[in-house]
C-alpha atoms as a PDB file:
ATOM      1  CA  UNK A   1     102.899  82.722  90.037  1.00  0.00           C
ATOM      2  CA  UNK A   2     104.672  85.717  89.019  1.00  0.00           C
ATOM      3  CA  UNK A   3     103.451  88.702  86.994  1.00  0.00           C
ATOM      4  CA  UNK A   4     106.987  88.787  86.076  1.00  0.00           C
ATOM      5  CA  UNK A   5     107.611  88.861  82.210  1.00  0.00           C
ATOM      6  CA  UNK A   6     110.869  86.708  82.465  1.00  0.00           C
ATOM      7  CA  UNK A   7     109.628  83.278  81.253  1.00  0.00           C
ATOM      8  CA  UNK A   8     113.271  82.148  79.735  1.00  0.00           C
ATOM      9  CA  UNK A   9     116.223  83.153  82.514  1.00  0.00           C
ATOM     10  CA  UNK A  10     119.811  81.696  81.549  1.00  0.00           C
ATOM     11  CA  UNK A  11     122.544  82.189  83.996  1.00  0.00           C
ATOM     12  CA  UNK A  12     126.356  81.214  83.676  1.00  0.00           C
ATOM     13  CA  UNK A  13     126.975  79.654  86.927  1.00  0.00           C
ATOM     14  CA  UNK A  14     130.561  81.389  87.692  1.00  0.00           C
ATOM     15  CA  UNK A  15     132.876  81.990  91.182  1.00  0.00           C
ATOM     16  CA  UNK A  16     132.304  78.564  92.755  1.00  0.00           C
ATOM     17  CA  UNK A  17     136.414  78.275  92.881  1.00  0.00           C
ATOM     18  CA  UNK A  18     136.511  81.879  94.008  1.00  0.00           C
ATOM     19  CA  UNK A  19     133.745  81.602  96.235  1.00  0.00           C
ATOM     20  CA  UNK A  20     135.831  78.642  98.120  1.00  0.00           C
ATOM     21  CA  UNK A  21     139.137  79.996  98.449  1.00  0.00           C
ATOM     22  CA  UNK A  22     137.670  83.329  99.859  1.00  0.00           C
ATOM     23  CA  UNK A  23     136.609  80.433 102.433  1.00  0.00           C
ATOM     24  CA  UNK A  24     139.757  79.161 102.691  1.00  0.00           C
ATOM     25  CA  UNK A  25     138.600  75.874 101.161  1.00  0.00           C
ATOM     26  CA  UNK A  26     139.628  73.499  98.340  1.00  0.00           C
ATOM     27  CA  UNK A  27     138.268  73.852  94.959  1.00  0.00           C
ATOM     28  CA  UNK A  28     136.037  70.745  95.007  1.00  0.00           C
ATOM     29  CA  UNK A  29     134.150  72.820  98.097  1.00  0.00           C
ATOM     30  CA  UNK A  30     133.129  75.524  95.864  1.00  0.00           C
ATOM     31  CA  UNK A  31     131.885  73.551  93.567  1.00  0.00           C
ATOM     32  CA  UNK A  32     129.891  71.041  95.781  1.00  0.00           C
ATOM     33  CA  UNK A  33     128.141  74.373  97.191  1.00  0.00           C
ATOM     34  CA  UNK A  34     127.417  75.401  93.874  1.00  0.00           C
ATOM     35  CA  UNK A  35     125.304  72.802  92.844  1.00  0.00           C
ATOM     36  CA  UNK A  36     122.847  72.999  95.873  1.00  0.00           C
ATOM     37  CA  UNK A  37     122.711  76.711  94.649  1.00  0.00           C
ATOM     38  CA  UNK A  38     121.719  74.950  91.608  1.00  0.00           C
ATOM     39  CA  UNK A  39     118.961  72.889  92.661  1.00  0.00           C
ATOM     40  CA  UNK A  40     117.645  75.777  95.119  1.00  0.00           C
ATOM     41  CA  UNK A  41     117.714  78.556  92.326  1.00  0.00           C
ATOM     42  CA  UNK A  42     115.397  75.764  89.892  1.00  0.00           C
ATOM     43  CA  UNK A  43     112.898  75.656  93.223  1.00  0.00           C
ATOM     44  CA  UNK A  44     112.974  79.692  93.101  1.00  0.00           C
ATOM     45  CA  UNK A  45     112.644  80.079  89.599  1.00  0.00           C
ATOM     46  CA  UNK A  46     109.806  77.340  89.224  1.00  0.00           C
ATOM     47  CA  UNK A  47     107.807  79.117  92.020  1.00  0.00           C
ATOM     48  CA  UNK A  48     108.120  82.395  90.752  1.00  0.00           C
ATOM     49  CA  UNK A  49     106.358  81.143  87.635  1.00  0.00           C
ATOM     50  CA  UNK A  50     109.094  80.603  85.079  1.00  0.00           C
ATOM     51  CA  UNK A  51     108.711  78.733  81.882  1.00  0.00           C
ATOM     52  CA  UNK A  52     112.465  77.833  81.294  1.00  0.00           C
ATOM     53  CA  UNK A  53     115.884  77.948  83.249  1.00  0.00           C
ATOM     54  CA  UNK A  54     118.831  77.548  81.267  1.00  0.00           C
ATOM     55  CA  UNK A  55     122.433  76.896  83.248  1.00  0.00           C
ATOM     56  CA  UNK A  56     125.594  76.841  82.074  1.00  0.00           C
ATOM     57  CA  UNK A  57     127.466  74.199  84.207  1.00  0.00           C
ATOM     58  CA  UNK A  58     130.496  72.578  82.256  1.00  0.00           C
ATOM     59  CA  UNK A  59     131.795  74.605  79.207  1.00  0.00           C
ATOM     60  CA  UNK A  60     134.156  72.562  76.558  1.00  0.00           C
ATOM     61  CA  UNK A  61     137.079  74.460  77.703  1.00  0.00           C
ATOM     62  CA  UNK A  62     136.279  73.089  81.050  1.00  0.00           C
ATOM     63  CA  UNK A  63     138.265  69.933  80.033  1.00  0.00           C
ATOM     64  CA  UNK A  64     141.267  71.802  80.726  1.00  0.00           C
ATOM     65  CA  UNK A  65     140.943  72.470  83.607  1.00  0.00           C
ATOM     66  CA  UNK A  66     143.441  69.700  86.533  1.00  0.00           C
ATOM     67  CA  UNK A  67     142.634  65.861  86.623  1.00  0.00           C
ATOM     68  CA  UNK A  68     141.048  66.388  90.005  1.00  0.00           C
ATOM     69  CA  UNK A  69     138.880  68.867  89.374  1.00  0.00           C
ATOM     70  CA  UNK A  70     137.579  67.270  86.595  1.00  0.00           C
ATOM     71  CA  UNK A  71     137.188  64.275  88.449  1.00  0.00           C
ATOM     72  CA  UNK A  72     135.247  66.059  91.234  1.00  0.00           C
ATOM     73  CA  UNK A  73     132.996  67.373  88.475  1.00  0.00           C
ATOM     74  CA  UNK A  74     132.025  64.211  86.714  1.00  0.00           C
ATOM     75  CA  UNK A  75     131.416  62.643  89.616  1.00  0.00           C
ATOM     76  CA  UNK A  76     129.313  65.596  91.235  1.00  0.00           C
ATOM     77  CA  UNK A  77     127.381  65.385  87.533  1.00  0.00           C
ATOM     78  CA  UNK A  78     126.643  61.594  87.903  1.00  0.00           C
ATOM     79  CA  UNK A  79     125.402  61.757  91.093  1.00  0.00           C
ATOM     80  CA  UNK A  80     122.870  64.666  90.298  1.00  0.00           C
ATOM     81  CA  UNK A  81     121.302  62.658  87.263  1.00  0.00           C
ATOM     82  CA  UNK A  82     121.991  58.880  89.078  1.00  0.00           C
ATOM     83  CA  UNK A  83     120.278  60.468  92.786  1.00  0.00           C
ATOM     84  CA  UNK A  84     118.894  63.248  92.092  1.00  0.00           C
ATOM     85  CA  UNK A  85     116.319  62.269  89.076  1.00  0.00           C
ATOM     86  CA  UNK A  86     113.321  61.999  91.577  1.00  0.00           C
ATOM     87  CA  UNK A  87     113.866  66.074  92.223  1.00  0.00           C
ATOM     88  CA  UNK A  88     112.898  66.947  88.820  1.00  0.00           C
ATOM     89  CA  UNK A  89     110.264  63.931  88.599  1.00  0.00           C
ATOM     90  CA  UNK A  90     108.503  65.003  91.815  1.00  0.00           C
ATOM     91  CA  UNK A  91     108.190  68.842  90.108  1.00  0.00           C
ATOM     92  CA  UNK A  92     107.297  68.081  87.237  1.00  0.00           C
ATOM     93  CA  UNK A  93     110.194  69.723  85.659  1.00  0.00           C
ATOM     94  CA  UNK A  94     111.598  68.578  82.183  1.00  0.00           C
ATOM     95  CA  UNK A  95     115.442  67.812  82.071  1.00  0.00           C
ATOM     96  CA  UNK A  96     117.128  68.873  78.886  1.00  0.00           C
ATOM     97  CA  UNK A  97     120.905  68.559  79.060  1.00  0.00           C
ATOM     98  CA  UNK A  98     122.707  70.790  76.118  1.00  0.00           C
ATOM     99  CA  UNK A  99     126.811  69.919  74.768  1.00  0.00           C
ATOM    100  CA  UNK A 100     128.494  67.847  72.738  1.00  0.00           C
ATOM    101  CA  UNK A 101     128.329  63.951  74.229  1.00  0.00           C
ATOM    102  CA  UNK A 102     132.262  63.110  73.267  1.00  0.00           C
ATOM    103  CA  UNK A 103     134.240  63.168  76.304  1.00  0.00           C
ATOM    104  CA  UNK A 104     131.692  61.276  79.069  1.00  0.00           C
ATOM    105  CA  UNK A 105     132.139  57.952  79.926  1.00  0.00           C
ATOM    106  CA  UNK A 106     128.852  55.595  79.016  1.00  0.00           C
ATOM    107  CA  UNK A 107     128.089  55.620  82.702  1.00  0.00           C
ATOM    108  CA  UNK A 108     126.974  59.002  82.486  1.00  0.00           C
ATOM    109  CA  UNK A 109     125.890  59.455  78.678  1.00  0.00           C
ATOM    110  CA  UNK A 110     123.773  56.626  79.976  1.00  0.00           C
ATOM    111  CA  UNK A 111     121.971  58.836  82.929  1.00  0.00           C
ATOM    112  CA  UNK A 112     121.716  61.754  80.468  1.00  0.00           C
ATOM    113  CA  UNK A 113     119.207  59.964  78.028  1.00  0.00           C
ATOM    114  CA  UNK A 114     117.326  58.458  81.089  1.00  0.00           C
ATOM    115  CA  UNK A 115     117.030  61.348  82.929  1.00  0.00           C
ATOM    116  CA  UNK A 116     115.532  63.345  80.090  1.00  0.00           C
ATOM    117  CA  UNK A 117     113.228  60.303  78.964  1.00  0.00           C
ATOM    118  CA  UNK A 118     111.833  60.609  82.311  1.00  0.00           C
ATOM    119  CA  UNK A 119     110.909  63.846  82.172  1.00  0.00           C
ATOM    120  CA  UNK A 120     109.997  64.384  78.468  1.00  0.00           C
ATOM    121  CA  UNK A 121     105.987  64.907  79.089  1.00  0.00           C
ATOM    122  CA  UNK A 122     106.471  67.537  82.243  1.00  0.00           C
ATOM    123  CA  UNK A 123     105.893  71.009  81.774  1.00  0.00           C
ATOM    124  CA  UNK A 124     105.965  72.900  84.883  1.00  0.00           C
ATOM    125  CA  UNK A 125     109.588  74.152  83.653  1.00  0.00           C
ATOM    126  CA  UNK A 126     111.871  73.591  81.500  1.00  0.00           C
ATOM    127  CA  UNK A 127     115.604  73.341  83.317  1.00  0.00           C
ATOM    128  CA  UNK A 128     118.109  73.092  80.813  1.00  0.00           C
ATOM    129  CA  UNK A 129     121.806  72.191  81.913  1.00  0.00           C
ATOM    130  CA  UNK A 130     124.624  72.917  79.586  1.00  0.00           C
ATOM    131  CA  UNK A 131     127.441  70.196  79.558  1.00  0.00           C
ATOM    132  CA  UNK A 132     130.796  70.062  77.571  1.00  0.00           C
ATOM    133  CA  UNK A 133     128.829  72.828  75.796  1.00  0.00           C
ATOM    134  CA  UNK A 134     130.258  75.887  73.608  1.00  0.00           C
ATOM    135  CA  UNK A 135     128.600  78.086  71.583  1.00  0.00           C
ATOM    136  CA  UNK A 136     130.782  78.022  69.078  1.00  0.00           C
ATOM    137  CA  UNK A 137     131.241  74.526  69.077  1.00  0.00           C
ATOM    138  CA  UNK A 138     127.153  74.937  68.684  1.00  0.00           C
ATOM    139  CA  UNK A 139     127.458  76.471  65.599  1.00  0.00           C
ATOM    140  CA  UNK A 140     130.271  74.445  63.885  1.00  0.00           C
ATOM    141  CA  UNK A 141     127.810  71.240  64.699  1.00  0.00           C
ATOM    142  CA  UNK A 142     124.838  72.859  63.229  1.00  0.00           C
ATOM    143  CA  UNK A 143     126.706  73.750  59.968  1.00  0.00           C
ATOM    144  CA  UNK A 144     128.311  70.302  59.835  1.00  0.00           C
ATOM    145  CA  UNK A 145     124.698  68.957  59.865  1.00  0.00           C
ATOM    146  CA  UNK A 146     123.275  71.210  56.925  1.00  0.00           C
ATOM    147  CA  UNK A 147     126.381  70.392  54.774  1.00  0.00           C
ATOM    148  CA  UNK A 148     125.887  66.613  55.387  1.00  0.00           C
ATOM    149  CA  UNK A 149     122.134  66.861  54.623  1.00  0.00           C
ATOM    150  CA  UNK A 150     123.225  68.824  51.692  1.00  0.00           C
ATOM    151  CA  UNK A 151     120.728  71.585  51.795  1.00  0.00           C
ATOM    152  CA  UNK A 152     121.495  73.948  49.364  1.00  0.00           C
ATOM    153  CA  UNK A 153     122.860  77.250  49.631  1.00  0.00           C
ATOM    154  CA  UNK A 154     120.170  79.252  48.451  1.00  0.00           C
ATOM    155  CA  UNK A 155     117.673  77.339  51.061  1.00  0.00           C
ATOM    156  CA  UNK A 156     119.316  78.048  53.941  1.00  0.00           C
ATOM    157  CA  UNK A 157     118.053  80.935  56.232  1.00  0.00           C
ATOM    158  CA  UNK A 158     117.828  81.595  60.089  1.00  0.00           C
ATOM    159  CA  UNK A 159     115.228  78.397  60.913  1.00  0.00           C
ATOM    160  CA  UNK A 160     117.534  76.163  58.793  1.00  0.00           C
ATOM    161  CA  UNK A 161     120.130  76.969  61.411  1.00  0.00           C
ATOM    162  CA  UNK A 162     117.487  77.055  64.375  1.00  0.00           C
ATOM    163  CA  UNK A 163     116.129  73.540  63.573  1.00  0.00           C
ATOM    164  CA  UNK A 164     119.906  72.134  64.063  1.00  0.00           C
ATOM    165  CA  UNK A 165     120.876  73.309  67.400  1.00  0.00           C
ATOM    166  CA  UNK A 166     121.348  71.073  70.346  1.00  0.00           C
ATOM    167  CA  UNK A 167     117.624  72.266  71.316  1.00  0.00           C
ATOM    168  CA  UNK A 168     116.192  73.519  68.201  1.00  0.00           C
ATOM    169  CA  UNK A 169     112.716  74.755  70.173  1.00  0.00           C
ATOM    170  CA  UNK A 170     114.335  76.622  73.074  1.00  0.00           C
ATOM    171  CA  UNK A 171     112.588  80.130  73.602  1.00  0.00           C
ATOM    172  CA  UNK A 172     115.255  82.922  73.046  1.00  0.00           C
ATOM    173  CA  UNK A 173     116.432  83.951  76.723  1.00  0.00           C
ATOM    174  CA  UNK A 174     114.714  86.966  78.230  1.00  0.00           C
ATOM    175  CA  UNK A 175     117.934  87.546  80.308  1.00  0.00           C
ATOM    176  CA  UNK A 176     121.265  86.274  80.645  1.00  0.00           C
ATOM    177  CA  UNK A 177     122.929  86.672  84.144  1.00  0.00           C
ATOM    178  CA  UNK A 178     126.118  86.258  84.980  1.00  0.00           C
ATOM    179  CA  UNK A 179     127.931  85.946  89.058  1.00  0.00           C
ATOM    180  CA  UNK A 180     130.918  86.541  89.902  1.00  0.00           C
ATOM    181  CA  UNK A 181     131.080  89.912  88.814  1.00  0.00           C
ATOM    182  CA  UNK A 182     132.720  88.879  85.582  1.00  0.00           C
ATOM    183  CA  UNK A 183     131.091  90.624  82.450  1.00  0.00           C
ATOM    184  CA  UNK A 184     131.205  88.038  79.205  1.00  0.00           C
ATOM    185  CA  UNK A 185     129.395  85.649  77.438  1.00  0.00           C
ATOM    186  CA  UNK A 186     132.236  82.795  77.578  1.00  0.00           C
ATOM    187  CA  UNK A 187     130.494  80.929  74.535  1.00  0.00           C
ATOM    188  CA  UNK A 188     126.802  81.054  76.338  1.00  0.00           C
ATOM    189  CA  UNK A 189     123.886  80.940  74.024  1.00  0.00           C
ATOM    190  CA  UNK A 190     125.739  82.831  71.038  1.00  0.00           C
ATOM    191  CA  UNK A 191     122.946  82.171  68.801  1.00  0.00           C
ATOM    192  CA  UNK A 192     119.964  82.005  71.355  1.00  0.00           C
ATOM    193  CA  UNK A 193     121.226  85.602  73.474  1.00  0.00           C
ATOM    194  CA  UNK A 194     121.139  87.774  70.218  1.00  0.00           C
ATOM    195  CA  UNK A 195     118.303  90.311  71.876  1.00  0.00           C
ATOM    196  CA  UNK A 196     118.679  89.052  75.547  1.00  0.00           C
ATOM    197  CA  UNK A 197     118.876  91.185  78.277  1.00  0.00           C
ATOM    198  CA  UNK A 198     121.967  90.900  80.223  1.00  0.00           C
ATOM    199  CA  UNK A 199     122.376  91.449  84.151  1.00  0.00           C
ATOM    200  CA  UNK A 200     126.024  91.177  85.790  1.00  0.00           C
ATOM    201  CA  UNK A 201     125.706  90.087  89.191  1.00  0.00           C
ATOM    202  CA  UNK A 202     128.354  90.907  91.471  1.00  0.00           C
ATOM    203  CA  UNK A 203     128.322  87.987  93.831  1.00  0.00           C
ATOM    204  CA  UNK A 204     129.996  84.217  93.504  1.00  0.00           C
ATOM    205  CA  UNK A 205     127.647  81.450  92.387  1.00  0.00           C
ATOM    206  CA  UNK A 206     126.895  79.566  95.769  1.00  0.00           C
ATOM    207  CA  UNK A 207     126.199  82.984  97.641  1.00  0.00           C
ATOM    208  CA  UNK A 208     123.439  83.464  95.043  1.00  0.00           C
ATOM    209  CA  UNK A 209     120.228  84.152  97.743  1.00  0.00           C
ATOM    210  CA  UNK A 210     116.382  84.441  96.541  1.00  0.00           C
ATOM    211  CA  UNK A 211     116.833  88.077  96.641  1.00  0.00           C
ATOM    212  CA  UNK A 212     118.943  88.061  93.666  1.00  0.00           C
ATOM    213  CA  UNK A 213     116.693  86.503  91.169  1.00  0.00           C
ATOM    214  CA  UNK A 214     113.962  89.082  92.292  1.00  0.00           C
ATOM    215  CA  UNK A 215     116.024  91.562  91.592  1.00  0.00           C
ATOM    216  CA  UNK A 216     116.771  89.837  88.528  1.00  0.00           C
ATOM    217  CA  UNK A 217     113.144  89.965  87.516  1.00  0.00           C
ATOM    218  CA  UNK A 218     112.300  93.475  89.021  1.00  0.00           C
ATOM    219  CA  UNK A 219     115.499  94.246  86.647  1.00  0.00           C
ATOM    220  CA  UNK A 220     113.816  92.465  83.419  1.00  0.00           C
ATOM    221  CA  UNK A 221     110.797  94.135  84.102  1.00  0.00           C
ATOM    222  CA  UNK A 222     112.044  97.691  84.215  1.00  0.00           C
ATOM    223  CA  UNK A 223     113.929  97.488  80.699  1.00  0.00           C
ATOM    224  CA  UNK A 224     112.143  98.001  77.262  1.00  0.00           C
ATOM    225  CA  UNK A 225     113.040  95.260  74.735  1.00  0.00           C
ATOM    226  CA  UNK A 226     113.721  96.738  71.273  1.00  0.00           C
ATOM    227  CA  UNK A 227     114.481  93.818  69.133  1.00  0.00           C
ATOM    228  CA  UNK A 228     116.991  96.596  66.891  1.00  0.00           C
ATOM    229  CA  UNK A 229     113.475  97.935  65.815  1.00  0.00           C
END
């Protein structure tokens, strides 16, 4: 176990596509090799002692993005929950998949809710996977909610929001990383990441080594969290 003080770590998942055509290799490549940096940066993070990994895999902008791709991606995503469900069960990690649910097909809305019934009681980590998710689009859900349970005005504070997002008991993040160099929050956690730490790191997704998320954590550890106090 770590003595490290990073229990929450979020990371947006970014340069698979840049990552493969620095290979010389089709789109599709990139992303295949992401995902096994996926599953071996939840091993890393679950033996160095953390309580929650949060990944930002398919944003709702994502959509845009060409038929094949998108293809490539859905079926990448069914696979991991259809196959792949006996990785989490044999840690003992809890699935919690974040995002709006319009836009799957059944097939895979399906997996979702299995997958995370499966895993509901384990708590050797949390790994939380965010799909057709936005933080915006976070918000404008949440508010929809209070203003159809007609809460009024005067009641509504910080936990009335809190207790309407997509996971209303996630821990704040201690740090948000992002690869690829690129230095932005795309729509990650805009509620959650109002005090996190943030740590750019200056390599594509899939060439994301062990190394990193030390430095990660010897990073975390080194800073002094104010809170605006």
């Amino acid at each position: 176990m770590s003595s490290s003080g990073l229990k929450h770590l979020a990371m947006i998942m970014d340069g698979n596509r840049r990552w493969a055509k620095d290979k010389r290799l089709p789109s599709i490549e990139g992303h295949r090799a992401g995902y096994e940096t996926m599953k071996k940066v939840g091993d890393w993070c679950l033996a160095k002692g953390m309580e929650t990994l949060t990944v930002y895999a398919f944003s709702t902008e994502n959509w845009k993005r060409s038929e094949t791709e998108v293809g490539f991606l859905m079926t990448l995503l069914e696979h991991a929950l259809d196959k792949e469900i006996d990785y989490f069960i044999s840690r003992k990690i809890r699935l919690r998949i974040l995002g709006r649910r319009e836009g799957f097909k059944p097939r895979i809305l399906e997996l979702i809710d299995r997958a995370q019934e499966a895993t509901k009681d384990f708590d050797a980590m949390t790994f939380a996977i965010c799909l057709n998710y936005g933080g915006r689009a976070e918000l404008v859900d949440t508010i929809k909610d209070i203003v159809a349970e007609g809460i009024p005005v005067e009641a509504i504070d910080e936990g009335t929001v809190a207790k309407r997002l997509y996971w209303p008991d996630m821990p704040d993040p201690d740090m948000v990383v992002r690869t690829s160099g690129e230095e932005r929050l795309s729509g990650f956690l805009l509620w959650q990441a109002a005090y996190s730490e943030f740590f750019w790191l200056k390599k594509n997704w899939p060439s994301v080594e062990e190394s990193d998320i030390d430095a990660v954590m010897e990073e975390y550890n080194s800073r002094q969290r104010r809170y605006g106090a």
